[in-house]
C-alpha atoms as a PDB file:
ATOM      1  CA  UNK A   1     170.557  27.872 -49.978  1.00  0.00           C
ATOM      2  CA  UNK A   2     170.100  30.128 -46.864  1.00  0.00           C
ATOM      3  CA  UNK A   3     169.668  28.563 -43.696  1.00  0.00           C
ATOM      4  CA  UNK A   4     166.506  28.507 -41.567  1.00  0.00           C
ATOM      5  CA  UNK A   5     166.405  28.799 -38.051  1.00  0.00           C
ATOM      6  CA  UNK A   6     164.836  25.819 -37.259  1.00  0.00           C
ATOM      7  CA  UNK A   7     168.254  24.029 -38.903  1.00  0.00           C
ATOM      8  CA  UNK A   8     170.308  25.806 -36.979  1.00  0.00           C
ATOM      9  CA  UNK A   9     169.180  24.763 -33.873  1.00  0.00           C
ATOM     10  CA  UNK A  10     169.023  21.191 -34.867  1.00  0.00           C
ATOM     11  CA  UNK A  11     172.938  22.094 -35.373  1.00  0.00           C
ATOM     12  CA  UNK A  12     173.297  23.113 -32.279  1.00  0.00           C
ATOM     13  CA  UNK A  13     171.917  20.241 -30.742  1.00  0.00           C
ATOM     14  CA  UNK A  14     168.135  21.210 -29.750  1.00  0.00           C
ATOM     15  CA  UNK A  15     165.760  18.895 -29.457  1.00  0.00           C
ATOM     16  CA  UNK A  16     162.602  19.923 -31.558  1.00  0.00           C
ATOM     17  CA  UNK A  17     160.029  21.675 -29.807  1.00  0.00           C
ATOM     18  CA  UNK A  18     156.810  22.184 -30.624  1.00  0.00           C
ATOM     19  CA  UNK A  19     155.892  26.057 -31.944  1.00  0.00           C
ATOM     20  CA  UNK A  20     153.212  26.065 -29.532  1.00  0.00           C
ATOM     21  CA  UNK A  21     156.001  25.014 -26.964  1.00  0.00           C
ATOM     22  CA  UNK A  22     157.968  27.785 -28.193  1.00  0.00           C
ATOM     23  CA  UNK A  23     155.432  30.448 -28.441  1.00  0.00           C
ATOM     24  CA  UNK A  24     154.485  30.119 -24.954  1.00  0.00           C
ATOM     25  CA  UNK A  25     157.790  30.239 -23.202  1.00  0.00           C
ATOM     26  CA  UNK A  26     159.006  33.135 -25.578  1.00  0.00           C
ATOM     27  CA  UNK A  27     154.692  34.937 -25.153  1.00  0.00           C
ATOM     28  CA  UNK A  28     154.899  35.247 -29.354  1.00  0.00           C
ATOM     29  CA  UNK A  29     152.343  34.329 -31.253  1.00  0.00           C
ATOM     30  CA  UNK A  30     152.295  30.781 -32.817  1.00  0.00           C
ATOM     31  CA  UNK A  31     152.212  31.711 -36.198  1.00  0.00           C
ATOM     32  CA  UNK A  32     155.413  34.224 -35.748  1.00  0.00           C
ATOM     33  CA  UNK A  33     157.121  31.233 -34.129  1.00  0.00           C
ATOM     34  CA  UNK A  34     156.378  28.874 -37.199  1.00  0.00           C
ATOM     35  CA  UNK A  35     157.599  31.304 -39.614  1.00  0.00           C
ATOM     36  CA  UNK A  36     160.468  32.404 -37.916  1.00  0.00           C
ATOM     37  CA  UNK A  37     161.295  28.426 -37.874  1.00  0.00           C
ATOM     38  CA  UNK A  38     160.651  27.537 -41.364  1.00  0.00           C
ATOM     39  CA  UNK A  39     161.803  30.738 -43.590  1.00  0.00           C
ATOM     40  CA  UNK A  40     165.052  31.740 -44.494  1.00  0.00           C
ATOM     41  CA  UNK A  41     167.012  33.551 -41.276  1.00  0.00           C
ATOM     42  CA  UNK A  42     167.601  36.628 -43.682  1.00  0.00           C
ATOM     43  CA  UNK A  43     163.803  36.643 -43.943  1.00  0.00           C
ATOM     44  CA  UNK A  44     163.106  36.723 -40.339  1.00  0.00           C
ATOM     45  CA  UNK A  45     162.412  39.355 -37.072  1.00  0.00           C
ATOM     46  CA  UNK A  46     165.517  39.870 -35.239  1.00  0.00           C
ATOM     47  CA  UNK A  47     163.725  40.141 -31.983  1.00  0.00           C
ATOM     48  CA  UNK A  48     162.026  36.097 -32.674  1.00  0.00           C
ATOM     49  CA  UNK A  49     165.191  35.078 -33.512  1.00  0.00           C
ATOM     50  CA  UNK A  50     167.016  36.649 -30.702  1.00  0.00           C
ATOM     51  CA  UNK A  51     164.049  35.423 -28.108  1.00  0.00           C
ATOM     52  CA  UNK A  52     164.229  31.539 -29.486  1.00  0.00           C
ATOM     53  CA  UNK A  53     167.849  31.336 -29.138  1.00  0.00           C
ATOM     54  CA  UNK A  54     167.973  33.025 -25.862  1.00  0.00           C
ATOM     55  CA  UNK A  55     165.875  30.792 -24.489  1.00  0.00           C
ATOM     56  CA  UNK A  56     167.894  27.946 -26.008  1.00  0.00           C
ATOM     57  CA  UNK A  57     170.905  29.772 -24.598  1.00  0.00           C
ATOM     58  CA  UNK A  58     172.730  29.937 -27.725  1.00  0.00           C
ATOM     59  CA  UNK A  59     174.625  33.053 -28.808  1.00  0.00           C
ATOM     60  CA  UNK A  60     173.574  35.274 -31.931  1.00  0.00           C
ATOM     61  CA  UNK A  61     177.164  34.360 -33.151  1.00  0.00           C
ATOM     62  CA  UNK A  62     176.137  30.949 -34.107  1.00  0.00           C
ATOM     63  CA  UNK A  63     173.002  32.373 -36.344  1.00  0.00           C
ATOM     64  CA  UNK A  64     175.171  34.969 -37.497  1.00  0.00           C
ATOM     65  CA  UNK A  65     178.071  32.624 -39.123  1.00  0.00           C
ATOM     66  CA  UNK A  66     175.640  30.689 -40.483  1.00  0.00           C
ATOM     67  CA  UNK A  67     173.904  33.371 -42.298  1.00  0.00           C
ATOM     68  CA  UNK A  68     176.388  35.369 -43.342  1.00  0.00           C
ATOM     69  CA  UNK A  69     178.229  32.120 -44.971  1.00  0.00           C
ATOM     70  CA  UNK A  70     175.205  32.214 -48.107  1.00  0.00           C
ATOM     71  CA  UNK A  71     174.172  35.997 -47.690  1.00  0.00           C
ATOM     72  CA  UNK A  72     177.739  37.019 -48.730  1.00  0.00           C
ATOM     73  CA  UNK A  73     177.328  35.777 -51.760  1.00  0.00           C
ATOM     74  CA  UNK A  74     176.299  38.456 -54.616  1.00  0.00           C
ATOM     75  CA  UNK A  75     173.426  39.180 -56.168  1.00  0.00           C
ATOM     76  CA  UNK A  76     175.043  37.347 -59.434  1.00  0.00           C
ATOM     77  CA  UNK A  77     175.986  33.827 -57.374  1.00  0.00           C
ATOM     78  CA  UNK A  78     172.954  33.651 -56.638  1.00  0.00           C
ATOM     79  CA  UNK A  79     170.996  34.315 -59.634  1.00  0.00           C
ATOM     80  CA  UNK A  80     173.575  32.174 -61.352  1.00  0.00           C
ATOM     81  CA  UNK A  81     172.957  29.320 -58.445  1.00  0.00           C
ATOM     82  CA  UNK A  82     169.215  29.840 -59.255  1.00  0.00           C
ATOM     83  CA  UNK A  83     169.514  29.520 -62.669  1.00  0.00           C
ATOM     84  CA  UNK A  84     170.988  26.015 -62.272  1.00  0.00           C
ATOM     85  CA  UNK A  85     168.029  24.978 -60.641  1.00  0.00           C
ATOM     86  CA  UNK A  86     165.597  25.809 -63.721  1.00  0.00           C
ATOM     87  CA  UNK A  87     164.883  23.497 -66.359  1.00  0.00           C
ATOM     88  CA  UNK A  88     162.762  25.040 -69.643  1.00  0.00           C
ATOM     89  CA  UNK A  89     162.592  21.286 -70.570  1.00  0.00           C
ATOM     90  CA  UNK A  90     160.790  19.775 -67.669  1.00  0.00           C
ATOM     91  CA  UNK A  91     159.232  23.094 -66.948  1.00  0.00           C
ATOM     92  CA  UNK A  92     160.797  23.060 -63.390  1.00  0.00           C
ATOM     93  CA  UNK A  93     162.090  25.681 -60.930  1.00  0.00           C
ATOM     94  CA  UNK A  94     163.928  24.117 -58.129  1.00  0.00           C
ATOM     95  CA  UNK A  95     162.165  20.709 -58.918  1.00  0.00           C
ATOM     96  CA  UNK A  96     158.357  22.434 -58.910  1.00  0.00           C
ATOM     97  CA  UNK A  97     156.092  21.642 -61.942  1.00  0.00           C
ATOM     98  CA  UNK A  98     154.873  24.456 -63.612  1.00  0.00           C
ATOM     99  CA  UNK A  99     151.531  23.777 -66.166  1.00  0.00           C
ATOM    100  CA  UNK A 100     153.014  26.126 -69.028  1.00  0.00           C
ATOM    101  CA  UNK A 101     155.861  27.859 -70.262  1.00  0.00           C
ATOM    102  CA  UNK A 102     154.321  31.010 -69.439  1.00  0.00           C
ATOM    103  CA  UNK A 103     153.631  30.761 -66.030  1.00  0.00           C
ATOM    104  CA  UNK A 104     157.546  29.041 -65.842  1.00  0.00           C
ATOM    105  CA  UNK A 105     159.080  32.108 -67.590  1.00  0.00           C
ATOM    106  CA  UNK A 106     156.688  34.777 -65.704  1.00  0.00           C
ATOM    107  CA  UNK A 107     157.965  33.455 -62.306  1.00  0.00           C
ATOM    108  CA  UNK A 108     161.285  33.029 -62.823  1.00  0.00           C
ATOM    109  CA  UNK A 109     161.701  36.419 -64.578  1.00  0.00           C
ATOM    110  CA  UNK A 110     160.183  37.553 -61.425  1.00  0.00           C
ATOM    111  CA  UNK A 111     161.948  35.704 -58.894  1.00  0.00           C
ATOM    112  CA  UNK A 112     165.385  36.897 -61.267  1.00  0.00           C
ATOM    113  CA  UNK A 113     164.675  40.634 -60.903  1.00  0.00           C
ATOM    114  CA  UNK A 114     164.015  40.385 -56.777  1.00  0.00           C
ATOM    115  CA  UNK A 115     167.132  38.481 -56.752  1.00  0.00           C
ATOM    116  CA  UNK A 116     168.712  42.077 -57.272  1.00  0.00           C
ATOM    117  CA  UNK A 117     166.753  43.718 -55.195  1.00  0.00           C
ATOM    118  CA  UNK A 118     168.247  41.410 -52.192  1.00  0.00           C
ATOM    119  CA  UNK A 119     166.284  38.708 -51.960  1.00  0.00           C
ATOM    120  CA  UNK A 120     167.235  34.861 -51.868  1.00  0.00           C
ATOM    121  CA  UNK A 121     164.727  32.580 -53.397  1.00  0.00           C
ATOM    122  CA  UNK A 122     163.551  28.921 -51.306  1.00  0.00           C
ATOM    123  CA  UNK A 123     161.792  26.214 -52.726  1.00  0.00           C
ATOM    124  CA  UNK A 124     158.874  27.321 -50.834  1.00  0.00           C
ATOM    125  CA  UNK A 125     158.922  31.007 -52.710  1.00  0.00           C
ATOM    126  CA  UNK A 126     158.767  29.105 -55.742  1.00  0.00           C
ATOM    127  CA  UNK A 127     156.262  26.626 -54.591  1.00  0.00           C
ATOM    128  CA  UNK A 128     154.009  29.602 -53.275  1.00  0.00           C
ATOM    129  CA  UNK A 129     154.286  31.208 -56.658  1.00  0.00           C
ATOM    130  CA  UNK A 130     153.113  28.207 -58.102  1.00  0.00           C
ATOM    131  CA  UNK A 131     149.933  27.982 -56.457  1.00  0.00           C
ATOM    132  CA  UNK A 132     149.304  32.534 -57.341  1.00  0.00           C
END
């Protein structure tokens, strides 16, 4: 699973901040800082990333190793580590309920063919998906 931002500054020793904190010292808007925070650092504006750890004074090197540890993996390691996290059984993608088999198979088919297109599925995608 990709790394957010707001983990690797709990790495790195920062004590939580609030986003309003954040947004004000940084003059983003909230909601940009609460993203930026929550989603996946892949997923996320260089320039808020590169303004929140400035102003934590930590170097782009640290988000960089810790990105580039999951995003080298290819598009097949990480269908295959998403795969691992379905169950037709239960009816669950990465632990979320789904009501019927076809909403289970329409989203994961989806989420499956993005996967090649670049993109690195959280919990939260699937959750959101859940709720379309």
């Amino acid at each position: 699973m990709e790394m957010t931002l707001k983990q690797v500054l709990n790495q790195q020793g920062v004590v939580d901040q609030s986003a309003t904190q954040l947004a004000q010292k940084t003059k983003l808007p909230r909601t940009t800082i609460v993203g930026a925070l929550d989603r996946p650092i892949g997923n996320s504006s260089f320039k808020v990333i590169a303004k929140i750890l400035k102003l934590n004074q930590i170097s782009l090197d640290v988000v960089n190793d810790a990105y580039l540890a999951d995003y080298d993996k290819g598009p097949s390691q990480v269908e295959s580590d998403f795969l691992n996290q379905t169950d037709l059984s239960t009816l669950t993608i990465m632990g979320i309920q789904f009501s019927t088999k076809k909403n289970f198979w329409n989203t994961r088919d989806s989420i499956i063919n993005s996967i090649y297109e670049g993109y690195q599925p959280t919990k939260k995608d699937v959750e959101d998906a859940t709720s379309i």
